[in-house]
N, C-alpha and C. Protein backbone atom coordinates (compact mmCIF):
# COMPACT_ATOMS: atom_id res chain seq x y z
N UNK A 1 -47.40 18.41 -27.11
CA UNK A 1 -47.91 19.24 -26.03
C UNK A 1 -48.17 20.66 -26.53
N UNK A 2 -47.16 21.20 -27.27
CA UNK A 2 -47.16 22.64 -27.91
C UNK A 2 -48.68 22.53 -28.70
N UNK A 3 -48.83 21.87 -29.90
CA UNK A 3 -49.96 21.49 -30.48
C UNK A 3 -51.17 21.73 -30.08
N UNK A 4 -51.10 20.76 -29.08
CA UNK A 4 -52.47 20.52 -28.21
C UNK A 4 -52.42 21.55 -27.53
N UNK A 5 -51.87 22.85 -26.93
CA UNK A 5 -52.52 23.93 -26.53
C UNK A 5 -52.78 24.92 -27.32
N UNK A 6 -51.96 24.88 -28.15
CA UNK A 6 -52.22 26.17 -29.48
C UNK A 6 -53.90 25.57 -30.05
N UNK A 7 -54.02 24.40 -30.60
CA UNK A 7 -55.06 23.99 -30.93
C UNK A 7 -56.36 24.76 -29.74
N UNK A 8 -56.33 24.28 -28.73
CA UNK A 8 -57.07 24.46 -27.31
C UNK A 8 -57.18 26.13 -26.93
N UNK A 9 -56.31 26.85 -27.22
CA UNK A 9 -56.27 28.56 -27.34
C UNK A 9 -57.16 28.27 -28.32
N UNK A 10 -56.90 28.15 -29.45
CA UNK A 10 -57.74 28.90 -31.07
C UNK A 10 -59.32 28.55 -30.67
N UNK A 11 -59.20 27.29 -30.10
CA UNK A 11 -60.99 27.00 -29.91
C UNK A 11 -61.55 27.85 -28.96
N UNK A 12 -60.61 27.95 -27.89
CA UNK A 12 -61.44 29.42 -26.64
C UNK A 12 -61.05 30.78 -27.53
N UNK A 13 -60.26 30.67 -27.88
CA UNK A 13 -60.58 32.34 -28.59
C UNK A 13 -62.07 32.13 -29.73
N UNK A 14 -62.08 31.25 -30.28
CA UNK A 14 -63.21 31.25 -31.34
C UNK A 14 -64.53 31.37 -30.36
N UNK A 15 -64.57 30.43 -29.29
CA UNK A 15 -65.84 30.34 -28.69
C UNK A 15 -65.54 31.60 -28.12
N UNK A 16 -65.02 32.26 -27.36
CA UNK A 16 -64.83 33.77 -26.67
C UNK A 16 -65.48 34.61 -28.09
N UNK A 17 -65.36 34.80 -29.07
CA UNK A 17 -65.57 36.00 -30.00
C UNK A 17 -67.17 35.58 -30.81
N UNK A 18 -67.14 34.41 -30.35
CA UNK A 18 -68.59 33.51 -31.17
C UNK A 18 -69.74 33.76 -29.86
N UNK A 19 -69.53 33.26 -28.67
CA UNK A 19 -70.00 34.19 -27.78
C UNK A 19 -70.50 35.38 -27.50
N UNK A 20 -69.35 36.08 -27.65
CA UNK A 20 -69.51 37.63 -27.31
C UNK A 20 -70.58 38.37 -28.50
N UNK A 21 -70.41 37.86 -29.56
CA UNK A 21 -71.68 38.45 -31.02
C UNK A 21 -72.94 37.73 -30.57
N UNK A 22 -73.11 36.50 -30.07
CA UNK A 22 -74.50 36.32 -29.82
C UNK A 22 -74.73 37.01 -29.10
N UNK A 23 -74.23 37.25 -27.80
CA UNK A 23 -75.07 37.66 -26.46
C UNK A 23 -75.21 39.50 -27.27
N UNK A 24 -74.32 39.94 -27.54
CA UNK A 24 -74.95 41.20 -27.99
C UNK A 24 -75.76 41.25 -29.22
N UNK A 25 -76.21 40.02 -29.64
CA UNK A 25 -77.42 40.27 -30.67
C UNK A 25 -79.13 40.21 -30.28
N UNK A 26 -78.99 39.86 -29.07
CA UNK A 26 -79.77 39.29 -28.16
C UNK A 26 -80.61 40.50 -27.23
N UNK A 27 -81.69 40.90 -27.52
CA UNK A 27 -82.64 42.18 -27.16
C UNK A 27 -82.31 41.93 -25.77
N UNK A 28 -82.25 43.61 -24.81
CA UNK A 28 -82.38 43.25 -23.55
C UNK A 28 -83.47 42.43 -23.09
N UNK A 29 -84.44 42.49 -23.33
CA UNK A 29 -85.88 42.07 -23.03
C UNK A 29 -85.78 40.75 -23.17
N UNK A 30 -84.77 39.92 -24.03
CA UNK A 30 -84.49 38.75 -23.82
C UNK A 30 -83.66 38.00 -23.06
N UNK A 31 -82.89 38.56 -22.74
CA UNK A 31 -81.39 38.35 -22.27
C UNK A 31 -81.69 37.80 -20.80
N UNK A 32 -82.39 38.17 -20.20
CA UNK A 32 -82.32 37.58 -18.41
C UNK A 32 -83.35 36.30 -18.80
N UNK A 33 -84.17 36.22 -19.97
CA UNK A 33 -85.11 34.60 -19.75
C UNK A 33 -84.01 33.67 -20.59
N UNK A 34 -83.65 33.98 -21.73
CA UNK A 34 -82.46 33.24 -22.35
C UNK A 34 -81.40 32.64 -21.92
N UNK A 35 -80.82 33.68 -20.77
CA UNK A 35 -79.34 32.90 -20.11
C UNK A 35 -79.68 32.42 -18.87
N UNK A 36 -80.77 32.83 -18.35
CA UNK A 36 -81.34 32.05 -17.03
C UNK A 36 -81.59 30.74 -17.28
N UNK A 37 -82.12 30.52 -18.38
CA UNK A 37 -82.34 29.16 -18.83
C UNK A 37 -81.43 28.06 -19.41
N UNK A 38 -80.63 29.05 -19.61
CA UNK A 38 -78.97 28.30 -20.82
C UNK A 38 -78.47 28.00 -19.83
N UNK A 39 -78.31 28.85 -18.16
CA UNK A 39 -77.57 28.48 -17.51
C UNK A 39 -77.51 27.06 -16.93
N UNK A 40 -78.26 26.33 -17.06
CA UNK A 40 -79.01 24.89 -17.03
C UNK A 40 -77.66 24.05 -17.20
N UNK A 41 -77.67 24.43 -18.23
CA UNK A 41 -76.61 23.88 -19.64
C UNK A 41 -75.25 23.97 -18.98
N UNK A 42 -74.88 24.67 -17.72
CA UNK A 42 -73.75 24.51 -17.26
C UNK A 42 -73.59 23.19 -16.19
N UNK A 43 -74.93 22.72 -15.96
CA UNK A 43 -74.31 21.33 -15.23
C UNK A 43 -73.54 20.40 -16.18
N UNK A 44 -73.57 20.84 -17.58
CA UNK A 44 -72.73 19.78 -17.99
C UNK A 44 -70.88 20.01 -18.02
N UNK A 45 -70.56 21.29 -17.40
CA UNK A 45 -69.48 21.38 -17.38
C UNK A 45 -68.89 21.45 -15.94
N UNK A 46 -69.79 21.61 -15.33
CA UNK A 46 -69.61 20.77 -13.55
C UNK A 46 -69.28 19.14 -13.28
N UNK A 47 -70.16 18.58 -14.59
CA UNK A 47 -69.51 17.03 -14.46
C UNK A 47 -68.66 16.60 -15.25
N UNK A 48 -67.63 17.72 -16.18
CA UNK A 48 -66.78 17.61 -16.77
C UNK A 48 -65.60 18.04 -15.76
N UNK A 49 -65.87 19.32 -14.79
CA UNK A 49 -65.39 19.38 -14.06
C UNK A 49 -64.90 18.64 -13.17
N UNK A 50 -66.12 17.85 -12.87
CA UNK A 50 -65.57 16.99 -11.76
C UNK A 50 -64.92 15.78 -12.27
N UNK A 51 -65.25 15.48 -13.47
CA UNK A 51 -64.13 14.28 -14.04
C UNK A 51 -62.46 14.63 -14.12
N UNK A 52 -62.15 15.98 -14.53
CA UNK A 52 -60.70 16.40 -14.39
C UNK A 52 -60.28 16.76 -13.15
N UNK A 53 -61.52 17.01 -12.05
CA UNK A 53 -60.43 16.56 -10.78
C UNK A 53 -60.47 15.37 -10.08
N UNK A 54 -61.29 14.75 -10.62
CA UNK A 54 -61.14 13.35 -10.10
C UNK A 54 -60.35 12.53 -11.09
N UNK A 55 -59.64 12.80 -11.84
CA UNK A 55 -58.72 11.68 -11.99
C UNK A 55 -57.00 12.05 -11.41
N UNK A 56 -57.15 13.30 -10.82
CA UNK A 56 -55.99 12.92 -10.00
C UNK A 56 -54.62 13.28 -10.73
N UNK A 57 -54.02 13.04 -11.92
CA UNK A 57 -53.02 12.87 -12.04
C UNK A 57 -51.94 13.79 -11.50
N UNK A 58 -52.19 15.28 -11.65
CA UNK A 58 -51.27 16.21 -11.20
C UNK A 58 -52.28 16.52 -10.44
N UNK A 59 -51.11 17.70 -9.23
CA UNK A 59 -52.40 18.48 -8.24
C UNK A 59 -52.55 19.81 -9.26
N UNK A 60 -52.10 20.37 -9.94
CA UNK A 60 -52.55 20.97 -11.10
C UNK A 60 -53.77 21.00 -11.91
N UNK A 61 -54.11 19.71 -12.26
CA UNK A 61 -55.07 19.78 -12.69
C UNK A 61 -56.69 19.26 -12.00
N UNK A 62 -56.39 18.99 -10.44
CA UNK A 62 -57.17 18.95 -9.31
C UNK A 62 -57.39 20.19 -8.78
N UNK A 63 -56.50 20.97 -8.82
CA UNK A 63 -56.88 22.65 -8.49
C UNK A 63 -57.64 23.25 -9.40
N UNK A 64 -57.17 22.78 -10.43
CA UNK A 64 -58.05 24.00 -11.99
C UNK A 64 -59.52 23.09 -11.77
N UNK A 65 -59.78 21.90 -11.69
CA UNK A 65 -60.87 20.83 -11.68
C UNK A 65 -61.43 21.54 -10.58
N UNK A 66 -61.13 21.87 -9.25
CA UNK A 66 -62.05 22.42 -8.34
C UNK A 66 -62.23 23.79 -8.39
N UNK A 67 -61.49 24.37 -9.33
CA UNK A 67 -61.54 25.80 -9.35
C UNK A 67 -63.46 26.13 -10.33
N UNK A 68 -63.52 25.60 -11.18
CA UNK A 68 -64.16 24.81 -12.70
C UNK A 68 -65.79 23.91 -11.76
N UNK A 69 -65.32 23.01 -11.10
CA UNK A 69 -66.57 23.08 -9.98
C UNK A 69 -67.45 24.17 -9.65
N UNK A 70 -66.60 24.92 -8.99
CA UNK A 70 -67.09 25.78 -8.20
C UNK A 70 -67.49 27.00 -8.94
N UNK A 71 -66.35 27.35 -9.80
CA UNK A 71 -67.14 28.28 -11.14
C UNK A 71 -68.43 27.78 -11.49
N UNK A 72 -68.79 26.94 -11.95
CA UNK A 72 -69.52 26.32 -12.98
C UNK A 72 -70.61 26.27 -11.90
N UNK A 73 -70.78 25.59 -10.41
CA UNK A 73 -72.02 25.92 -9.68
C UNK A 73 -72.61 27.09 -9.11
N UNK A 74 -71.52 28.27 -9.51
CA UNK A 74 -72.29 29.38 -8.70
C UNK A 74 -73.03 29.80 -9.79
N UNK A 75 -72.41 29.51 -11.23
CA UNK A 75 -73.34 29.77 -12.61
C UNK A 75 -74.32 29.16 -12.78
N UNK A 76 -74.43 27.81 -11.99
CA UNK A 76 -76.07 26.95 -11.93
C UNK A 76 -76.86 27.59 -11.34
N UNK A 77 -76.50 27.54 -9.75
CA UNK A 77 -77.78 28.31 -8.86
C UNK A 77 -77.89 29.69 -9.24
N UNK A 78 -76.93 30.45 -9.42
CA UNK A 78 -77.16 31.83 -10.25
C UNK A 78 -77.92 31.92 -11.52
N UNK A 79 -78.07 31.30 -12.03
CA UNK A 79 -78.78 30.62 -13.20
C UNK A 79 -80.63 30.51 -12.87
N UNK A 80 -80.25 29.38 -12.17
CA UNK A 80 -81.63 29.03 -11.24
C UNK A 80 -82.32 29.96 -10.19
N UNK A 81 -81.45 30.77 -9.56
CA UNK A 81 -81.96 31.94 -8.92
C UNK A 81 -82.86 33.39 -9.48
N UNK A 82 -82.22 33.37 -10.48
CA UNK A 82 -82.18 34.37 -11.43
C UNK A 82 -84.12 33.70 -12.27
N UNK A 83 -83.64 33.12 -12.39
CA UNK A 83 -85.23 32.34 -12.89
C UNK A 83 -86.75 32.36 -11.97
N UNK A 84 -86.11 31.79 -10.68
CA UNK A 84 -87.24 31.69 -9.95
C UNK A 84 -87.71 33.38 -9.44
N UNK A 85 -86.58 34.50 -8.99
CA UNK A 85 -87.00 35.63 -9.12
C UNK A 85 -87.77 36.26 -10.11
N UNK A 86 -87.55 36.19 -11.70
CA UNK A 86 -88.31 36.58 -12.61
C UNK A 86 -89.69 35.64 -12.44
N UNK A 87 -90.10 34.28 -12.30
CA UNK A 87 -91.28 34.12 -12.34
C UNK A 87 -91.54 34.31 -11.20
N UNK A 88 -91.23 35.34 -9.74
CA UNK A 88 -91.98 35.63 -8.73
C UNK A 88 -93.18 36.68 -9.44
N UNK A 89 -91.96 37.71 -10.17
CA UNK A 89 -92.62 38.77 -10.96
C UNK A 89 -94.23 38.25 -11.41
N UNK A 90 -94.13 37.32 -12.12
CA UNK A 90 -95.23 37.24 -12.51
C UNK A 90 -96.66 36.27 -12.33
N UNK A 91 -96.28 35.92 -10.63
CA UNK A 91 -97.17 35.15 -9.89
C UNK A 91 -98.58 36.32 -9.57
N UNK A 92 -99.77 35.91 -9.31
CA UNK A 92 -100.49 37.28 -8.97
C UNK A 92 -100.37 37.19 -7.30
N UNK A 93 -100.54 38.57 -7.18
CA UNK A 93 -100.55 38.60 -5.32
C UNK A 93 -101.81 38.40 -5.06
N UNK A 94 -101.52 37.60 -4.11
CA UNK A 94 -103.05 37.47 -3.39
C UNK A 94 -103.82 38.50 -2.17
N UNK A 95 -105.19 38.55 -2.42
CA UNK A 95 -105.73 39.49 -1.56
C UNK A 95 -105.63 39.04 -0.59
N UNK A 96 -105.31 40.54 0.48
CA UNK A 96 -105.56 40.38 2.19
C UNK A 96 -106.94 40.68 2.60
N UNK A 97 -106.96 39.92 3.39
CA UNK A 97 -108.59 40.20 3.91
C UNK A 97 -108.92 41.08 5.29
């Protein structure tokens, strides 16, 4: 048990510091089409999500599982929101007559 979380820390600290150097290598000018689009990429941890609270075993890990849901979908549609606003930007307006 000790193992398996020390192991499980070192990988979120690595991805936390491996993270944090991309996104600041990353021009502002890029940064809102890049992660709008990556954010995509978080439905796959919504259905990882929902596999650790659906199996139930502790209510422990049904709380963190719905906590991890719900994280993970406000980062989708925030994601997806964030997208469809930038290509409003660049729809043309149409003339009034």
């Amino acid at each position: 048990m000790t193992e398996a979380l020390i192991a499980a820390l070192f990988v979120f600290v690595l991805a936390s510091f491996t993270g944090f150097e991309v996104i600041n290598k990353v021009p502002p000018t890029l940064h809102t089409p890049l992660m709008s689009g990556s954010n995509a990429i978080s439905g796959i941890a919504v259905l990882g999500a929902i596999v650790v609270a659906g199996e139930g075993d502790t209510s422990l890990s049904v709380i963190l599982g719905l906590i991890a849901v719900i994280l993970a979908m406000v980062n989708v549609v925030g994601g997806f929101l964030v997208t469809d606003r930038m290509l409003q930007m660049f729809k043309k307006k149409e003339a009034k007559a």
